[in-house]
PDB file of N, CA and C in Angstrom:
ATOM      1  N   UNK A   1       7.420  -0.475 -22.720  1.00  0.00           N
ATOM      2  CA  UNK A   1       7.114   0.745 -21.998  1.00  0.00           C
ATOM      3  C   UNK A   1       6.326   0.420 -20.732  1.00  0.00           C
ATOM      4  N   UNK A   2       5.353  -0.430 -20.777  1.00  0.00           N
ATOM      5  CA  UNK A   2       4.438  -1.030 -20.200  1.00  0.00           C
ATOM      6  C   UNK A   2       5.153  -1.311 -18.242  1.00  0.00           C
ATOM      7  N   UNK A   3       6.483  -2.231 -19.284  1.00  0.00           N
ATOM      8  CA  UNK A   3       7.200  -3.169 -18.104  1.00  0.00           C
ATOM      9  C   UNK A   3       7.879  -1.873 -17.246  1.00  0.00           C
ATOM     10  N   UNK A   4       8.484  -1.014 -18.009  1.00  0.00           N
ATOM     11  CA  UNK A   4       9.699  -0.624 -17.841  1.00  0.00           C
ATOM     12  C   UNK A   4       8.661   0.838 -16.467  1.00  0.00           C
ATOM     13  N   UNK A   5       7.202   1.173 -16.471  1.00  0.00           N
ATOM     14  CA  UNK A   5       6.888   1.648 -15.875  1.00  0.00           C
ATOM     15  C   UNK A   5       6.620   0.625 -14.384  1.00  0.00           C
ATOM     16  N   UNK A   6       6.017  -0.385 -14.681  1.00  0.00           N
ATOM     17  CA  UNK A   6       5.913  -1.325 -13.745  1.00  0.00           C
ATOM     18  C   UNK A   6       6.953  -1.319 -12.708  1.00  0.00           C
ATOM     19  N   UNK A   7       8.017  -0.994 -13.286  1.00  0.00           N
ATOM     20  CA  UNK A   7       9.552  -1.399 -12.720  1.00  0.00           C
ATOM     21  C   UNK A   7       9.621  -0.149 -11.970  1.00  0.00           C
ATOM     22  N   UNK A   8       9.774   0.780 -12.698  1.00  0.00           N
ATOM     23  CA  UNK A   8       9.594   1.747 -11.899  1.00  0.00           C
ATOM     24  C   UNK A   8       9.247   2.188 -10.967  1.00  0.00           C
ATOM     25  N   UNK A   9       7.730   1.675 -10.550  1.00  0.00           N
ATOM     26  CA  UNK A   9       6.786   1.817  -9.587  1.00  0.00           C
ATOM     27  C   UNK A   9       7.116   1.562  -8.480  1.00  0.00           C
ATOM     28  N   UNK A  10       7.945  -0.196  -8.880  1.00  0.00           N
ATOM     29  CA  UNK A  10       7.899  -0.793  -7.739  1.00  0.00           C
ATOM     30  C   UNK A  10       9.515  -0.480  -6.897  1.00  0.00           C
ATOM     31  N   UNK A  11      10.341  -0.084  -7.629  1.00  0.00           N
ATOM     32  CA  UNK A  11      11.669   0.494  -7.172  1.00  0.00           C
ATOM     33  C   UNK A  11      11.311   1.395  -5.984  1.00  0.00           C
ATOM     34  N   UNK A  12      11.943   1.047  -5.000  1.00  0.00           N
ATOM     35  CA  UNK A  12      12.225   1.822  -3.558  1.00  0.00           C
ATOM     36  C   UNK A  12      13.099   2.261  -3.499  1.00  0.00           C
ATOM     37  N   UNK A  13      13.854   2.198  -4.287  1.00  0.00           N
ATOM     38  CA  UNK A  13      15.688   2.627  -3.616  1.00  0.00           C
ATOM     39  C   UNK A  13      15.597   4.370  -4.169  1.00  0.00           C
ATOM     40  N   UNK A  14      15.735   4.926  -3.408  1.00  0.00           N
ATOM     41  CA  UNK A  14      15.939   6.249  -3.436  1.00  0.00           C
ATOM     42  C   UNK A  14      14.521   7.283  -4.099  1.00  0.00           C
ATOM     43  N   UNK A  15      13.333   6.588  -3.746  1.00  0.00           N
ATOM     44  CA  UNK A  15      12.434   7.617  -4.590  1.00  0.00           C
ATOM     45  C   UNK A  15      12.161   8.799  -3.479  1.00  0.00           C
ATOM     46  N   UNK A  16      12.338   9.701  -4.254  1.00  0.00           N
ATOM     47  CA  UNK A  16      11.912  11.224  -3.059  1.00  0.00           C
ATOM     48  C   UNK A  16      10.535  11.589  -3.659  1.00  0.00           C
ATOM     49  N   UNK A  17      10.242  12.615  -3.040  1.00  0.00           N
ATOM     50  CA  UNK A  17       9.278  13.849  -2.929  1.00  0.00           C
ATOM     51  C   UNK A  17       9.555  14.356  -4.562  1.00  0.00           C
ATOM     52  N   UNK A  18      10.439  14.559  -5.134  1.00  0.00           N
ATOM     53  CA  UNK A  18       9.989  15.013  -6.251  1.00  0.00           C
ATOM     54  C   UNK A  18       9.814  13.870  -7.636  1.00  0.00           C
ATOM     55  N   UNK A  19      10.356  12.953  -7.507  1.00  0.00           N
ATOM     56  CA  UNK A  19      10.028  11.784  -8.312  1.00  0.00           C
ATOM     57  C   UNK A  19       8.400  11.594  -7.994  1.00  0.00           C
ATOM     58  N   UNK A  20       7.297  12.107  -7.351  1.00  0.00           N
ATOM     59  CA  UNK A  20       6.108  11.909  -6.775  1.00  0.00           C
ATOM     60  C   UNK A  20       5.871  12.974  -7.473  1.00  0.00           C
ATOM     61  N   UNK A  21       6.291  13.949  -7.233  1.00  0.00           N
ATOM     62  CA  UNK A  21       5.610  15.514  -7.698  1.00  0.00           C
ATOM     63  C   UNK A  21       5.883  15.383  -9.360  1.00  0.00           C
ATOM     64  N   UNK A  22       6.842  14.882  -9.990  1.00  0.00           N
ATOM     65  CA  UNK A  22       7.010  14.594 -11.187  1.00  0.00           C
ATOM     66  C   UNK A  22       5.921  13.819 -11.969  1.00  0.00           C
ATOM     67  N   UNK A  23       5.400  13.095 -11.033  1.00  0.00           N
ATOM     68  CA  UNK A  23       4.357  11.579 -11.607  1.00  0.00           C
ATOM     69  C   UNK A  23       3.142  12.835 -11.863  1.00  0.00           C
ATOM     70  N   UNK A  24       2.706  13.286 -10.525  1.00  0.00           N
ATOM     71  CA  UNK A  24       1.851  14.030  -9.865  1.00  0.00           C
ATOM     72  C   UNK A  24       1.326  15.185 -11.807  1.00  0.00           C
ATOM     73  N   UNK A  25       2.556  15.669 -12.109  1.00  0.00           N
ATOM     74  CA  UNK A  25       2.686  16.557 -13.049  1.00  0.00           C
ATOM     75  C   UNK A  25       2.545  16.017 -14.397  1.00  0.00           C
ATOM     76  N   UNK A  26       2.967  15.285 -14.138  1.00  0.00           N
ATOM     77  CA  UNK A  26       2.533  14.258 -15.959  1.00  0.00           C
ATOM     78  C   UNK A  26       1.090  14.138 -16.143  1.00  0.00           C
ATOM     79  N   UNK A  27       0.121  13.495 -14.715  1.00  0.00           N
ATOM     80  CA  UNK A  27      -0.540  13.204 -14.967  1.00  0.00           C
ATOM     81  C   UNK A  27      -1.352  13.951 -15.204  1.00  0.00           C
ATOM     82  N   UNK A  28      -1.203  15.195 -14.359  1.00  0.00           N
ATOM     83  CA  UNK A  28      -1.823  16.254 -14.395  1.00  0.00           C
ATOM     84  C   UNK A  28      -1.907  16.952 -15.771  1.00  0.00           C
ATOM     85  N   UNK A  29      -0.863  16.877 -16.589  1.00  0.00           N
ATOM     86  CA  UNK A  29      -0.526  17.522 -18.146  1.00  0.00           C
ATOM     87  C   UNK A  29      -1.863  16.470 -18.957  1.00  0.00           C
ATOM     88  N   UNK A  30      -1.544  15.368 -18.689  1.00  0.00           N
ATOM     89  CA  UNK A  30      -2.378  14.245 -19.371  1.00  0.00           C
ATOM     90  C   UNK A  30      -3.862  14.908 -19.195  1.00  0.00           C
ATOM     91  N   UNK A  31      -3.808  15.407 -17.915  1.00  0.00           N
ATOM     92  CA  UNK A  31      -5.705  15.496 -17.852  1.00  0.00           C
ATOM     93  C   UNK A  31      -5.778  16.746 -18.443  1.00  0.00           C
ATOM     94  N   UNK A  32      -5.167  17.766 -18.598  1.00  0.00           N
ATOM     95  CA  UNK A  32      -5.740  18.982 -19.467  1.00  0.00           C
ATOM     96  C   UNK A  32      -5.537  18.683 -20.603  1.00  0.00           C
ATOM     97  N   UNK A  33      -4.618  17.860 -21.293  1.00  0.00           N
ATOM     98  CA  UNK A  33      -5.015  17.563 -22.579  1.00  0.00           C
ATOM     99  C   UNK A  33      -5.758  16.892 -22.948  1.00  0.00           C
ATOM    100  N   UNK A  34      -6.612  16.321 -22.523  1.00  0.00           N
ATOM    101  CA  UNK A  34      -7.382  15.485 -22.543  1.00  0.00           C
ATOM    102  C   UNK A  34      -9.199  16.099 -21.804  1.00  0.00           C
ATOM    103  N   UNK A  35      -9.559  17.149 -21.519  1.00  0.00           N
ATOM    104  CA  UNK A  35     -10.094  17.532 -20.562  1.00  0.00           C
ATOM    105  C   UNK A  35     -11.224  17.989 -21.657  1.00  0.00           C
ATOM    106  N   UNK A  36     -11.147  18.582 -22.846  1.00  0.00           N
ATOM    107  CA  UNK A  36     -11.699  19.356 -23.717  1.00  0.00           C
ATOM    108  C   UNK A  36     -12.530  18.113 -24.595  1.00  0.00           C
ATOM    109  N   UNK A  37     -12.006  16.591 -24.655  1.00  0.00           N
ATOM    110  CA  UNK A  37     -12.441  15.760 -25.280  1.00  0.00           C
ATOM    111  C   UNK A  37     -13.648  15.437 -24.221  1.00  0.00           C
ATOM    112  N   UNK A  38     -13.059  15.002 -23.095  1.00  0.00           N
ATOM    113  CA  UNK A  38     -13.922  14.011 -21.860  1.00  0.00           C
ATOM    114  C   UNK A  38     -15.100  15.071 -21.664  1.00  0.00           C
ATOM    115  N   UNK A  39     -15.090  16.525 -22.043  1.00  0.00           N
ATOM    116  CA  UNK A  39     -15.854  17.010 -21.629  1.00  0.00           C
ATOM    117  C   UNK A  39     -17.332  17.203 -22.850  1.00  0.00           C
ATOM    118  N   UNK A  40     -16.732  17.128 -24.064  1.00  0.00           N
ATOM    119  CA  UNK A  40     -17.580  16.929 -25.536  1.00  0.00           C
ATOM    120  C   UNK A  40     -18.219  15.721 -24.980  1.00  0.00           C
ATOM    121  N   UNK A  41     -17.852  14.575 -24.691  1.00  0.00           N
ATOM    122  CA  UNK A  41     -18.123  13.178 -24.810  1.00  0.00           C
ATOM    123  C   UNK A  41     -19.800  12.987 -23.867  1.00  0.00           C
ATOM    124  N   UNK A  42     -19.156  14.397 -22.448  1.00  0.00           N
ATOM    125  CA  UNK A  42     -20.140  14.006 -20.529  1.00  0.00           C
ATOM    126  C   UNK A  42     -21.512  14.546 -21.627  1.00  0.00           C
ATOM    127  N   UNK A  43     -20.869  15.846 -22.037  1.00  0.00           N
ATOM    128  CA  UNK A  43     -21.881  17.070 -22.690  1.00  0.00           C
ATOM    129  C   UNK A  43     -22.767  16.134 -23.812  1.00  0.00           C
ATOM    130  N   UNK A  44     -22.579  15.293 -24.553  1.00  0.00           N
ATOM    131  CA  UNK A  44     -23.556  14.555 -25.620  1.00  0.00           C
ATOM    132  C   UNK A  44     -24.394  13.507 -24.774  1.00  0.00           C
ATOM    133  N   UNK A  45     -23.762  12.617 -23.719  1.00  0.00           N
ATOM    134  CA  UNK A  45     -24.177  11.933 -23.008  1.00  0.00           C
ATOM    135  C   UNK A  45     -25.352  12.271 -22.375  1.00  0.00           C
ATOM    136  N   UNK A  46     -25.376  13.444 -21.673  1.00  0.00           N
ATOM    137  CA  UNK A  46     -26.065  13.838 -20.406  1.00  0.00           C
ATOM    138  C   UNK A  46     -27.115  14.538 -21.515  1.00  0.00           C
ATOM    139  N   UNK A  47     -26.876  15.310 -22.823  1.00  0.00           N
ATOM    140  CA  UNK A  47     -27.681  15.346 -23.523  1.00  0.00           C
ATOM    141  C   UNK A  47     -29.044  14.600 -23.732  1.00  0.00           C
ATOM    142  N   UNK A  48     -28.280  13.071 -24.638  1.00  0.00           N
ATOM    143  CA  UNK A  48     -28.894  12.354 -25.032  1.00  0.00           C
ATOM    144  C   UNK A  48     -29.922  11.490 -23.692  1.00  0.00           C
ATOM    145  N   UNK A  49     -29.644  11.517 -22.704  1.00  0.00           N
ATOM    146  CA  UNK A  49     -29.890  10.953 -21.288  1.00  0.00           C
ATOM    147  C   UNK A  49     -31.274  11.916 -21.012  1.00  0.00           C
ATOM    148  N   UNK A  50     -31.023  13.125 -20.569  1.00  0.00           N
ATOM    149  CA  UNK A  50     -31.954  14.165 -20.640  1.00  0.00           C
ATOM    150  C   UNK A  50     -32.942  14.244 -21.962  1.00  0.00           C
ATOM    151  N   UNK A  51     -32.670  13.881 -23.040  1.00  0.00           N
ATOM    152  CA  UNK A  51     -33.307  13.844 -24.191  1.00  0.00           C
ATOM    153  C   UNK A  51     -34.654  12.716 -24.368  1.00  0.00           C
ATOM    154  N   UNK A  52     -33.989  11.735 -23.658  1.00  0.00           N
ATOM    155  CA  UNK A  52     -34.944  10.478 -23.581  1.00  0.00           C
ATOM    156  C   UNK A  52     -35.703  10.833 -22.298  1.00  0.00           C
ATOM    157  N   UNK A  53     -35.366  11.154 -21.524  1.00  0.00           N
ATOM    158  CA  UNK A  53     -35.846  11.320 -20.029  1.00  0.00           C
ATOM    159  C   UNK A  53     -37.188  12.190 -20.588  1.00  0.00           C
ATOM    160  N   UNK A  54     -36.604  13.312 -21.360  1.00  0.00           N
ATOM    161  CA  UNK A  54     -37.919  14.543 -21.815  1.00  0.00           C
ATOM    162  C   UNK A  54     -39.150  14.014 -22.675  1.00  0.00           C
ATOM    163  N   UNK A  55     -38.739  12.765 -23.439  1.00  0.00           N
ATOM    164  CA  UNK A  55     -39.489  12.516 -24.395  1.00  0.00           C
ATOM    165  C   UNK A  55     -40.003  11.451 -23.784  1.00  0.00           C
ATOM    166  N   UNK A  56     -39.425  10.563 -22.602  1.00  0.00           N
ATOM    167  CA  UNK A  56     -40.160   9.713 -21.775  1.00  0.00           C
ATOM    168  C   UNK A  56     -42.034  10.368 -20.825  1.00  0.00           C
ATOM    169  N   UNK A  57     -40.938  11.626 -20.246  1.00  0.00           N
ATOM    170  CA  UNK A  57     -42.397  12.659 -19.286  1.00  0.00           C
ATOM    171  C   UNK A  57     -43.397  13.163 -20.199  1.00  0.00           C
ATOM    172  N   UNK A  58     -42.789  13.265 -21.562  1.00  0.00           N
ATOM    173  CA  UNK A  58     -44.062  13.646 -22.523  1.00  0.00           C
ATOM    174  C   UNK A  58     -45.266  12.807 -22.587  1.00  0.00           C
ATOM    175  N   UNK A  59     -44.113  11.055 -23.003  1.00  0.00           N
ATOM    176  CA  UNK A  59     -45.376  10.412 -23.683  1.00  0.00           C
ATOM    177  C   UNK A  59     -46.374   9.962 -22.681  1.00  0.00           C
ATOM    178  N   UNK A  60     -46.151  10.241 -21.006  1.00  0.00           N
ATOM    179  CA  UNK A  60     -46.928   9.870 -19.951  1.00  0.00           C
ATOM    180  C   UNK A  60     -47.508  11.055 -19.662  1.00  0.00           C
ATOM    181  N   UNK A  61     -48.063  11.731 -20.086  1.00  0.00           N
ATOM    182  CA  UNK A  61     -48.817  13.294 -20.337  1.00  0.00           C
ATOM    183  C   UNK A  61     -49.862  12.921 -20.968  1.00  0.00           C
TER     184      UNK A  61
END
């Protein structure tokens, strides 16, 4: 699958405007399915980040 995109890529012979808008659309499908996870993942992160940060300004109080 790997190759067979590679190949793809690199093929010139006849790629238009919508073979682009096609890529354009996959990837785009990929990121909303995917959008609801990446966003659980920022949301615990920035949590835990902010969490230490709060308990850092405490213990210098």
């Amino acid at each position: 699958m790997k190759k067979s995109i590679w190949t793809f890529l690199k093929d010139e012979d006849g790629q238009t405007s919508t073979e682009y808008i096609l890529l354009v659309a996959v990837v785009a499908l990929i990121v909303f399915k995917f959008k609801n996870v990446a966003e659980d993942k920022l949301t615990k992160i920035t949590e835990q980040v902010f969490g230490k940060a709060e308990g850092f300004v405490e213990g210098i109080q």
